[in-house]
Protein backbone atom coordinates (compact mmCIF):
# COMPACT_ATOMS: atom_id res chain seq x y z
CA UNK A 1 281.63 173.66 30.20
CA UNK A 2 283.11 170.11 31.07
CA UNK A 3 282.63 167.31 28.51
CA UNK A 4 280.72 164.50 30.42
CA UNK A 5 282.68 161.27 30.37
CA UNK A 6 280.68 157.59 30.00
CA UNK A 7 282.03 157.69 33.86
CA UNK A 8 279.80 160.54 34.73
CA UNK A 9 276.79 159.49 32.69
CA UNK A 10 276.91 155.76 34.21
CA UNK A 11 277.47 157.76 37.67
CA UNK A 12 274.27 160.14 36.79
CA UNK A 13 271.96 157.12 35.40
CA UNK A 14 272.62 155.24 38.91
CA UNK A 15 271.75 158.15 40.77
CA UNK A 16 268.38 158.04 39.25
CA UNK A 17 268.00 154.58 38.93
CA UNK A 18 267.83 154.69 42.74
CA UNK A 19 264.77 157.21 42.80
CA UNK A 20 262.91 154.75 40.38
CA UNK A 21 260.59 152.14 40.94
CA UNK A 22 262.94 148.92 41.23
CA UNK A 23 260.57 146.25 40.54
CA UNK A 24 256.58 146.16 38.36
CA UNK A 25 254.72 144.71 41.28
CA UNK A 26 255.76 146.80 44.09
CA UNK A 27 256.07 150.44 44.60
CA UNK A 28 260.18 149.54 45.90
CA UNK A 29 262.71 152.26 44.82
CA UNK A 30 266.16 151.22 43.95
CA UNK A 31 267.44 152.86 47.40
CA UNK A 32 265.37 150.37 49.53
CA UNK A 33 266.55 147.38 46.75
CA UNK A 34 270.00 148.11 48.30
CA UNK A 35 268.91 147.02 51.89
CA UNK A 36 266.73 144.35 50.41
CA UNK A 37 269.83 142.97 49.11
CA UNK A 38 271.52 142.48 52.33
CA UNK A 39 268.78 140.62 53.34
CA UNK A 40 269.25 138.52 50.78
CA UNK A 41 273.00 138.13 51.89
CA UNK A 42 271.89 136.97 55.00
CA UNK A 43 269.23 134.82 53.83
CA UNK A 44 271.83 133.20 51.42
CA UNK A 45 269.58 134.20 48.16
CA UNK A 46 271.61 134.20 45.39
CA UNK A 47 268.88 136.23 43.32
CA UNK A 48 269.03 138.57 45.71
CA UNK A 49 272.82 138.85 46.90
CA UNK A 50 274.44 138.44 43.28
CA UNK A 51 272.56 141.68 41.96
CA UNK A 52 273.10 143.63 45.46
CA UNK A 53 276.81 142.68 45.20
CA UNK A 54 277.11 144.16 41.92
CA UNK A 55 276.65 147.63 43.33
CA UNK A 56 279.97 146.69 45.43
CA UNK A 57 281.66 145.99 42.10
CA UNK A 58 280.08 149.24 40.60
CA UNK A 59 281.42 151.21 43.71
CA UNK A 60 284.85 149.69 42.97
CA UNK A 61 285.41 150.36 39.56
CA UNK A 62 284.96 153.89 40.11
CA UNK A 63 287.43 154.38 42.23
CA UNK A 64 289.85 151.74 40.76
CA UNK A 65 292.61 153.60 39.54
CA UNK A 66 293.16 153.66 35.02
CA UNK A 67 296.18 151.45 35.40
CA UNK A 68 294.71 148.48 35.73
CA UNK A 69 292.12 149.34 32.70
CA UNK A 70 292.02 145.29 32.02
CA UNK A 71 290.87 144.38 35.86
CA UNK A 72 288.13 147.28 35.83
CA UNK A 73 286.76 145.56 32.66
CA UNK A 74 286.61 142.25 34.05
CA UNK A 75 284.73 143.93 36.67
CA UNK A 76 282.35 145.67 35.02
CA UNK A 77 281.63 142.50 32.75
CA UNK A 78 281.01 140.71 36.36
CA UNK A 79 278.91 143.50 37.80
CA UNK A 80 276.44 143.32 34.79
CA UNK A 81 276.47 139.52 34.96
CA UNK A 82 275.39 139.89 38.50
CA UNK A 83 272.89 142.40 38.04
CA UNK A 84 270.84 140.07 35.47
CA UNK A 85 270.48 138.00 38.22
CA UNK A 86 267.64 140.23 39.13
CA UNK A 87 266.18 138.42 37.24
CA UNK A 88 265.35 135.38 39.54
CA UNK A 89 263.36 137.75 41.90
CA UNK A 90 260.21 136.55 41.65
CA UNK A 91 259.00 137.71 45.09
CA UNK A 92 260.00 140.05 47.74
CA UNK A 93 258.76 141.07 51.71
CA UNK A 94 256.08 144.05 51.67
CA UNK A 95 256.44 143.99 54.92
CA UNK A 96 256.86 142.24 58.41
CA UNK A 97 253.89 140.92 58.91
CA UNK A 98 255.22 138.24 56.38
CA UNK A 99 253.10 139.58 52.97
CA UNK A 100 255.27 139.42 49.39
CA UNK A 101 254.31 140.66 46.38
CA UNK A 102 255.24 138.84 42.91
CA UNK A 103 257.40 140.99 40.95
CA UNK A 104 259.67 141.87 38.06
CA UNK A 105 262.12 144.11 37.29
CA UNK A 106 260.98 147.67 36.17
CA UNK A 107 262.56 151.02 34.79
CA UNK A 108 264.66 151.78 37.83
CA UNK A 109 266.50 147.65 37.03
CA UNK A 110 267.00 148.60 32.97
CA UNK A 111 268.56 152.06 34.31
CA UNK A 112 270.52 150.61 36.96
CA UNK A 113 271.64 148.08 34.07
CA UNK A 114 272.05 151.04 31.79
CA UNK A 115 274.33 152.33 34.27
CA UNK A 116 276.32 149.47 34.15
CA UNK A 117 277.00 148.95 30.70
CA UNK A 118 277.68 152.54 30.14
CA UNK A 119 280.82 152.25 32.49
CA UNK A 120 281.57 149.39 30.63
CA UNK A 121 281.26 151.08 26.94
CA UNK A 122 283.35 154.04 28.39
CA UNK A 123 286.17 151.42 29.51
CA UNK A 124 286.01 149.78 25.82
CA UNK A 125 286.66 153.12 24.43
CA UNK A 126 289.11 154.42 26.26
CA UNK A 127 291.30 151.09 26.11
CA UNK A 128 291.24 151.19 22.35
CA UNK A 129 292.19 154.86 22.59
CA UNK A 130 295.35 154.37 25.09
């Protein structure tokens, strides 16, 4: 049986962060956070774009390759600085017809962050190793 690596972990604990309940407020799961978060891009919301473009600097560190060990640690430092940004939700859209509910972050955010700083723990080892 294959060892899993603090790559594969972070990779599983995404995966379910985005079946969980994003936010305590609203019944959002971290899927629909994603498209909430381009919203926010367009809407110039840095609460919501920061922590939406940390899953584009998650995405990238995985398939950075291990030469450039010092870069992918600078990114994963960036992509959890990002995701705290979550933060500064306060609100998001229910639905069209122009309803929010207050929120704030929930289980699926502290896995999602878990995620995170598991890639970032696996990077720390393995530089000291090689």
């Amino acid at each position: 049986m294959k060892k899993l690596t603090f790559k594969n972990i972070s990779m599983i604990l995404y995966g379910v962060a985005l079946a969980l309940p994003i936010f305590f407020g609203a019944e959002v799961i971290g899927i629909f956070a994603l498209v909430l978060g381009l919203i926010g891009m367009f809407e110039f919301d840095i609460y919501i774009f920061l922590p939406w473009l940390a899953n584009i600097l998650y995405f990238f560190n995985l398939i950075f390759e291990n030469k450039i060990r010092n870069i992918k640690i600078l990114i994963s430092v960036l992509t959890i600085i990002f995701g705290f940004f979550t933060f500064g939700i306060s609100r998001i859209p229910l639905d069209e017809g122009g309803a929010y509910a207050n929120v704030k972050p929930g289980i699926g955010f502290g896995i999602w962050i878990l995620s995170f700083i598991t890639l970032l723990v696996g990077q720390l080892k393995n530089k000291n190793v090689g």
